[in-house]
Protein backbone atom coordinates (compact mmCIF):
# COMPACT_ATOMS: atom_id res chain seq x y z
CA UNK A 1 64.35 -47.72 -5.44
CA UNK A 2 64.51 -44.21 -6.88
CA UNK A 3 61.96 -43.09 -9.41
CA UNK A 4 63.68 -40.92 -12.44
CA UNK A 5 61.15 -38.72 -13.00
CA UNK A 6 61.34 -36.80 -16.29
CA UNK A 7 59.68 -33.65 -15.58
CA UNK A 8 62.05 -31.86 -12.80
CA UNK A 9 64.69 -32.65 -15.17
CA UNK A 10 62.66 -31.35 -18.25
CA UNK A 11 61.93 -28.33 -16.49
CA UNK A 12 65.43 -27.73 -15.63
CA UNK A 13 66.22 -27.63 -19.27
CA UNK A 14 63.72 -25.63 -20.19
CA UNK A 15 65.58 -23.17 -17.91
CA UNK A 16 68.62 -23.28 -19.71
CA UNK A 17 66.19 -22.78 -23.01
CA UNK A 18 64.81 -19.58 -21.69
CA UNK A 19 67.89 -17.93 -20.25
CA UNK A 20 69.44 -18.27 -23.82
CA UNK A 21 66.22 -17.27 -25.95
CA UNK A 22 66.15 -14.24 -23.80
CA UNK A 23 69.80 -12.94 -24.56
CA UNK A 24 69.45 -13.95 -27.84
CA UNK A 25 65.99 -12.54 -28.28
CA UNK A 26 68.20 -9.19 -26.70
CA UNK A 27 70.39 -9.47 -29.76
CA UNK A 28 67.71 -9.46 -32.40
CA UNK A 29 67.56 -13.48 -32.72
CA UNK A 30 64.12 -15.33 -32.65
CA UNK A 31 65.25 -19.19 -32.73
CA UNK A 32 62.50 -20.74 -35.33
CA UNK A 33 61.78 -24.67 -35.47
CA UNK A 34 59.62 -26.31 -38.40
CA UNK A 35 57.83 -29.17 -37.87
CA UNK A 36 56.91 -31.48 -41.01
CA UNK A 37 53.98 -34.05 -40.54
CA UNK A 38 52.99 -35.99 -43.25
CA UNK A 39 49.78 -38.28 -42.83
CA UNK A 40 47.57 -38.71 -40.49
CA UNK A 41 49.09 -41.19 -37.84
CA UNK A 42 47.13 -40.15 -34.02
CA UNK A 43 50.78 -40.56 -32.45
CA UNK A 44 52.86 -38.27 -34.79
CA UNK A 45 49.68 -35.77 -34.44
CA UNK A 46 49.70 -35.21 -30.83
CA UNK A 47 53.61 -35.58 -30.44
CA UNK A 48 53.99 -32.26 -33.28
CA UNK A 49 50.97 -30.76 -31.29
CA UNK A 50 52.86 -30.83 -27.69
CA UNK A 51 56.26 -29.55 -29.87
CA UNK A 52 54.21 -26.49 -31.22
CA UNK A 53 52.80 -25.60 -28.13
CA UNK A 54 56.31 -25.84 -26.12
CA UNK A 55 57.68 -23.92 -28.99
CA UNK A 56 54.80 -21.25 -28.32
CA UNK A 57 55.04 -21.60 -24.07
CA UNK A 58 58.89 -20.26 -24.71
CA UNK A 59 58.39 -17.71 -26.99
CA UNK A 60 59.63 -19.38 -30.20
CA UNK A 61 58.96 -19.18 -33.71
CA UNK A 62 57.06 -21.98 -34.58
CA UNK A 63 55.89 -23.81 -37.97
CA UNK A 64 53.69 -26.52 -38.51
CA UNK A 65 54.06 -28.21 -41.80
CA UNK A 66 50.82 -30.75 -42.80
CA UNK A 67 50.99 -32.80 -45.95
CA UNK A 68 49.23 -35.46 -46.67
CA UNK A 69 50.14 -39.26 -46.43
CA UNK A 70 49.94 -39.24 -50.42
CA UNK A 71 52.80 -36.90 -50.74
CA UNK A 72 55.58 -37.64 -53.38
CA UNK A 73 59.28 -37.82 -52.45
CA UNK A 74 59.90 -34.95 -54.75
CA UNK A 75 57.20 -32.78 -53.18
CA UNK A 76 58.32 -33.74 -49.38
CA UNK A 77 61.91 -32.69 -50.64
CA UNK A 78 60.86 -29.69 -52.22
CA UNK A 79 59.30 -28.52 -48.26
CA UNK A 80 62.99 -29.26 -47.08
CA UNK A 81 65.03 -27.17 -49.36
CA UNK A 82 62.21 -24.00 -48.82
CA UNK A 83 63.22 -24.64 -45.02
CA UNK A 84 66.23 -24.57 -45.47
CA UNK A 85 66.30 -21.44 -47.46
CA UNK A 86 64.70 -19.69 -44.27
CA UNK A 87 66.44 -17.52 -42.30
CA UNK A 88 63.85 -17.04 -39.66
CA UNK A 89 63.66 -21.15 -39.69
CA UNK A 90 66.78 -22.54 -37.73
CA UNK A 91 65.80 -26.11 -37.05
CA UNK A 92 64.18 -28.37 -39.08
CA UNK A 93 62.54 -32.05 -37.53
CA UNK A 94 60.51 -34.54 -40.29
CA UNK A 95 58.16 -36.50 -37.79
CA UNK A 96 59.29 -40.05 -38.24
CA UNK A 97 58.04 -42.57 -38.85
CA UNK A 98 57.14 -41.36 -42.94
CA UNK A 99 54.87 -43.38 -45.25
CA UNK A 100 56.65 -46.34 -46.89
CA UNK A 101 56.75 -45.33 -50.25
CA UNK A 102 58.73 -42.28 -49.09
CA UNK A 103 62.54 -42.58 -48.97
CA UNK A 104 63.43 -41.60 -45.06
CA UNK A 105 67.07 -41.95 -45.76
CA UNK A 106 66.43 -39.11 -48.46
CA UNK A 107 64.77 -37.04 -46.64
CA UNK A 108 67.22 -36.50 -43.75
CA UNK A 109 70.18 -35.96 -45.77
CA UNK A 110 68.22 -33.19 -47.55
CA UNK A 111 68.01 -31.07 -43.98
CA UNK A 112 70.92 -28.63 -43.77
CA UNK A 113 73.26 -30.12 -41.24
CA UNK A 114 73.24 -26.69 -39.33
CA UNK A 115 69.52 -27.20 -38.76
CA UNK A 116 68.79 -30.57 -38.11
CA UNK A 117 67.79 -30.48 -34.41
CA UNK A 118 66.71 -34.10 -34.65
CA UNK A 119 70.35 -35.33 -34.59
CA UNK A 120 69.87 -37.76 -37.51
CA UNK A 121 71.71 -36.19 -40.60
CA UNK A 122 75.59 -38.27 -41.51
CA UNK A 123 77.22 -35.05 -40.49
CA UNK A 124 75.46 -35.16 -36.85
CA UNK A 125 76.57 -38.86 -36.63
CA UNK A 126 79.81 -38.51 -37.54
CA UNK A 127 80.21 -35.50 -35.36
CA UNK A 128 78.46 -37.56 -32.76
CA UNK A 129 81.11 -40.64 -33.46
CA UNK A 130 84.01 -37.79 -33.31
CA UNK A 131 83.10 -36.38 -30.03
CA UNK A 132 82.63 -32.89 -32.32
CA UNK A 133 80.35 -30.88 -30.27
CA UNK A 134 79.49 -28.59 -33.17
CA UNK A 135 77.16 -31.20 -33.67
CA UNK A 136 73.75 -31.71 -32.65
CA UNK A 137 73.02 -35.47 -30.63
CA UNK A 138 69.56 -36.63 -31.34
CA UNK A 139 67.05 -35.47 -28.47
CA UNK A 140 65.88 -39.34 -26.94
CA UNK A 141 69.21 -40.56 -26.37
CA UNK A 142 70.40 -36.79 -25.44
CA UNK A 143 67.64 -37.13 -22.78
CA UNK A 144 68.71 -40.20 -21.41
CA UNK A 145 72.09 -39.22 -20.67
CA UNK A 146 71.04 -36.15 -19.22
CA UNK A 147 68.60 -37.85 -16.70
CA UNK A 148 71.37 -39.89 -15.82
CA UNK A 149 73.52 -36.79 -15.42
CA UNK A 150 71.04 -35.04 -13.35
CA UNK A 151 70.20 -37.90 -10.83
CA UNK A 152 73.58 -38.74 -10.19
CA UNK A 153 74.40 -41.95 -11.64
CA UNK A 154 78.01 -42.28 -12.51
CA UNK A 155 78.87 -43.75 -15.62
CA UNK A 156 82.35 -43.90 -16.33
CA UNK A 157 83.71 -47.21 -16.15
CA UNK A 158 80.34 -48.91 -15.96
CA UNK A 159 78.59 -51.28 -18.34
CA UNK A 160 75.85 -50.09 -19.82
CA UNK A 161 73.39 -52.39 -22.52
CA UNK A 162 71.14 -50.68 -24.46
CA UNK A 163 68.22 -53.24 -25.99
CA UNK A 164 67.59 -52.11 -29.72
CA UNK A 165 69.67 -51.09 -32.42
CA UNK A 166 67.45 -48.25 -33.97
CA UNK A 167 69.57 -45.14 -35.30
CA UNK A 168 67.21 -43.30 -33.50
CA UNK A 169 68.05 -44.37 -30.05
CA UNK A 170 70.21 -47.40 -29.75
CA UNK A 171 73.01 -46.44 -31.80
CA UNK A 172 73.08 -43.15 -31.52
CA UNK A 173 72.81 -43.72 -27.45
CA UNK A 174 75.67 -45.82 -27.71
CA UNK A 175 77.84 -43.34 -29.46
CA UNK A 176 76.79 -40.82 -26.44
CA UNK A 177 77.56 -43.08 -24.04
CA UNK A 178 80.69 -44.23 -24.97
CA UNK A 179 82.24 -40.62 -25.76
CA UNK A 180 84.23 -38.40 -23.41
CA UNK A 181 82.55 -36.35 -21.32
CA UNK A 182 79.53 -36.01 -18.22
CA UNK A 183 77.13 -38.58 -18.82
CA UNK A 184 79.52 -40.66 -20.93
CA UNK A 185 82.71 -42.93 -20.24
CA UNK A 186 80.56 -46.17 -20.38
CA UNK A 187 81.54 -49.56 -21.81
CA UNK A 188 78.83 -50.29 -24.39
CA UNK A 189 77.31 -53.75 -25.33
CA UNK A 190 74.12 -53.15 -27.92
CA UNK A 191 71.60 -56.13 -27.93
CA UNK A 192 68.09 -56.48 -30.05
CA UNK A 193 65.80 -59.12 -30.90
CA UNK A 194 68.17 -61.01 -32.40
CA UNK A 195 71.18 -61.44 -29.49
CA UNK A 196 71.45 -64.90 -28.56
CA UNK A 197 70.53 -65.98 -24.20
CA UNK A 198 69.24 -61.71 -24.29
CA UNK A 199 68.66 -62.19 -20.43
CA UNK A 200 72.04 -63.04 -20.05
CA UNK A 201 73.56 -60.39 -21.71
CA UNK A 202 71.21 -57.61 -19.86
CA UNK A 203 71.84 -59.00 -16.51
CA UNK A 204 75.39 -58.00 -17.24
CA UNK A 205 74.01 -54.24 -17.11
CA UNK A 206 75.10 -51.49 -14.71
CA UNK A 207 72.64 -49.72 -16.77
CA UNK A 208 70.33 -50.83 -18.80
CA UNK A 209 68.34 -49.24 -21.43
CA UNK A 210 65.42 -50.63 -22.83
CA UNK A 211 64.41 -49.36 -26.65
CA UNK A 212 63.17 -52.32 -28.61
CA UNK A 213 59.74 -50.91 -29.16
CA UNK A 214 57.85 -54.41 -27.48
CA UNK A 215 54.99 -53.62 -24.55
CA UNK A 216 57.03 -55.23 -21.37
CA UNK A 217 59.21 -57.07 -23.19
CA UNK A 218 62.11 -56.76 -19.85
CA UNK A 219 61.31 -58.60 -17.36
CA UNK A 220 62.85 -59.11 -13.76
CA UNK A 221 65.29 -62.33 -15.47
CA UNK A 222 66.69 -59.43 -17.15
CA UNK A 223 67.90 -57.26 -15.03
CA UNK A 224 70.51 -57.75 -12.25
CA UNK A 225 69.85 -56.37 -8.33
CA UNK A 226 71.09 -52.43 -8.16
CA UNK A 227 70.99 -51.96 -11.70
CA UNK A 228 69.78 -48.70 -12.92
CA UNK A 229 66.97 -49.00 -15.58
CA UNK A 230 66.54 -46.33 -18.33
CA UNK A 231 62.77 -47.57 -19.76
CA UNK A 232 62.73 -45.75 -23.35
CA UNK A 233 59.40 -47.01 -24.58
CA UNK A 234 56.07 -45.90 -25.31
CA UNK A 235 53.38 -48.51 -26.07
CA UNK A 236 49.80 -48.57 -25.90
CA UNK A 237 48.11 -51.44 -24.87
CA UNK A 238 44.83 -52.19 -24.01
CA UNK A 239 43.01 -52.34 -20.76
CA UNK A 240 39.43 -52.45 -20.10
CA UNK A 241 40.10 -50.96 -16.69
CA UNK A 242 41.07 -47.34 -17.95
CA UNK A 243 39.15 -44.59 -18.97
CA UNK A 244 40.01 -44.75 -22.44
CA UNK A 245 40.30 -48.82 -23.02
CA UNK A 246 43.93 -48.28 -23.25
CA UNK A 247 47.30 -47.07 -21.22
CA UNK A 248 50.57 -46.27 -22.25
CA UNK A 249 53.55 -48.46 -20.93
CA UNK A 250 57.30 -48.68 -21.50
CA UNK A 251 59.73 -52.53 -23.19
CA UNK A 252 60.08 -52.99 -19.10
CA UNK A 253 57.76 -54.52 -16.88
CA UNK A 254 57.69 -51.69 -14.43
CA UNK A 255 56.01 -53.69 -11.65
CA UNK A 256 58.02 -56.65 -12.11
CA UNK A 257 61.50 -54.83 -12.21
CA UNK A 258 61.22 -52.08 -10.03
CA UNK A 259 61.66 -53.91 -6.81
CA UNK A 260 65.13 -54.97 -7.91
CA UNK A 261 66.63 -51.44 -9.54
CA UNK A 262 68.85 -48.49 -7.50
CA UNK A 263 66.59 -46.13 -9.87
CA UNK A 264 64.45 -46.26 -13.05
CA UNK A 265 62.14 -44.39 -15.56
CA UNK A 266 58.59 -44.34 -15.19
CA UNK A 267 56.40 -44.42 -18.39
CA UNK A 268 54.55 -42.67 -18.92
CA UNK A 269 56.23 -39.51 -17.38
CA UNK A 270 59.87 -40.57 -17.98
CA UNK A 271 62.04 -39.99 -21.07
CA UNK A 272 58.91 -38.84 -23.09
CA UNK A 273 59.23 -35.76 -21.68
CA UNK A 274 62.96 -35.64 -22.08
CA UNK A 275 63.01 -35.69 -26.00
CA UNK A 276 60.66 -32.56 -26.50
CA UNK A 277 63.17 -30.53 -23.34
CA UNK A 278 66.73 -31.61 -25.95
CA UNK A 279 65.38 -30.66 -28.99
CA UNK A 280 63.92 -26.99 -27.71
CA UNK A 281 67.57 -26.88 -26.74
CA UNK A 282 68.82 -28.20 -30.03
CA UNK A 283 66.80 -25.56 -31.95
CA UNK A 284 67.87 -22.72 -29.59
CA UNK A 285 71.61 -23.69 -30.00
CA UNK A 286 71.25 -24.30 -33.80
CA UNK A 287 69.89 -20.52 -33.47
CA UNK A 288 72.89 -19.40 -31.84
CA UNK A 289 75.22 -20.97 -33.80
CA UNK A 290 73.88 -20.06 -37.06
CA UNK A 291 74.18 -16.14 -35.48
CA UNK A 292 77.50 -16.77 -34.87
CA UNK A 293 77.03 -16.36 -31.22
């Protein structure tokens, strides 16, 4: 069984990240992300705080945008279109999940195309569904297909079912997967909660990708002997036995899966660390791009 580690592969990115900042930094170009929080959720905190300080480690231009969980739509939308206006601001990523009396669907289609790093706007999409590459792919499912890239799986020609439907990952992944290209080439089945005999359907799986946001929800009867495992989750659970009274895990049950897999994500240490790696990349090529470079 080989462990896909995400930080080696992380690390390679950041590479690429710093090899472009520097020749665009040569050229008078400081790539600039802005980060919107609104609330207080622990989660969304830290995750903003480790994109700041990676945006600070390269030598980016970073912003931190706090508003409170009482925020109006109007207000929120008013922080977008000042973003937008900013030159020295070339991507622009609302931390998700927003409060519920805010309109997400609003709020995305109010970033300009050009600097929505996150992947989410209709114009990303539909680039996405177009195999346009003047688009930007959102960074989790981005991540996935580049881990898959970099440890050598082939998938062209292979099946490949991704649990959960989310725009964020499932759908989008499914797009990315099933495009032309490295990393792509893949006959896609999407499940969720709601696919009838589930095991039976995963165990079909070349590839399977787990992103239904439940603790070790895949179990060994889901997964078929050599399959390759891609564990997208991040849950906390408790346990009396850590430090803390809690640890993170992924939707797979690592220990009960493993054993049967040709390779598959640890969590924590897995795609986590992918999705911060695409979307420094995102914001450097949105930089580019909007310098006509």
């Amino acid at each position: 069984m080989k462990l896909i580690k995400g930080d080696p592969i992380a690390e390679a990115v950041y590479a690429e990240c710093l090899a472009s900042f520097e020749e665009l930094k040569a050229a008078g170009h400081l790539p600039g992300l802005a980060v919107v929080l609104v609330g207080e959720d622990p989660a969304s905190k830290a995750y903003v705080g480790s994109k700041d300080r990676k945006c600070q480690e390269l030598g980016m231009h970073s912003e931190k945008i706090e508003k409170p969980a009482t925020i109006t739509q109007a207000e929120l939308l008013a922080v977008i279109d000042e973003l937008n206006a900013k030159p020295e601001i070339h991507g622009i990523l609302v931390q998700m999940p927003l409060p519920k009396h805010l309109d997400t669907d609003e709020v995305i289609r109010r970033i300009d195309p050009a600097k929505d790093v996150d992947g989410l706007h209709p114009v990303n999409l539909g680039k996405l569904a177009m195999d346009d590459p003047s688009g930007f792919a959102p960074c989790t499912p981005a991540g996935c297909q580049r881990m898959l890239v970099e440890s050598g799986i082939e998938t062209a020609g292979r099946h490949v079912v991704i649990v959960g439907r989310s725009l964020l990952v499932g759908k989008s992944l499914a797009l990315l997967m099933m495009g032309k290209g490295e990393g792509a080439n893949a006959t896609v089945t999407v499940a969720h909660s709601r696919t009838r005999d589930l095991p039976e359907v995963t165990r079909q799986a070349d590839i399977l990708v787990a992103a239904i946001g439940i603790p070790r929800f895949l179990g060994a009867d889901h997964v078929k002997d050599g399959a390759v495992v891609i564990d997208v989750g991040i849950n906390r659970i408790e346990d009396a036995s850590a430090k803390n009274g809690s640890r993170l895990v992924g939707d797979v049950d690592f220990e009960a899966v493993a054993e049967k897999c040709e390779a598959i994500t640890p969590v924590p240490g897995g795609v986590g660390k992918m999705t911060i790696a695409m979307l420094m990349a995102n914001t450097i090529r949105a930089c580019r791009m909007q310098a006509g470079r």
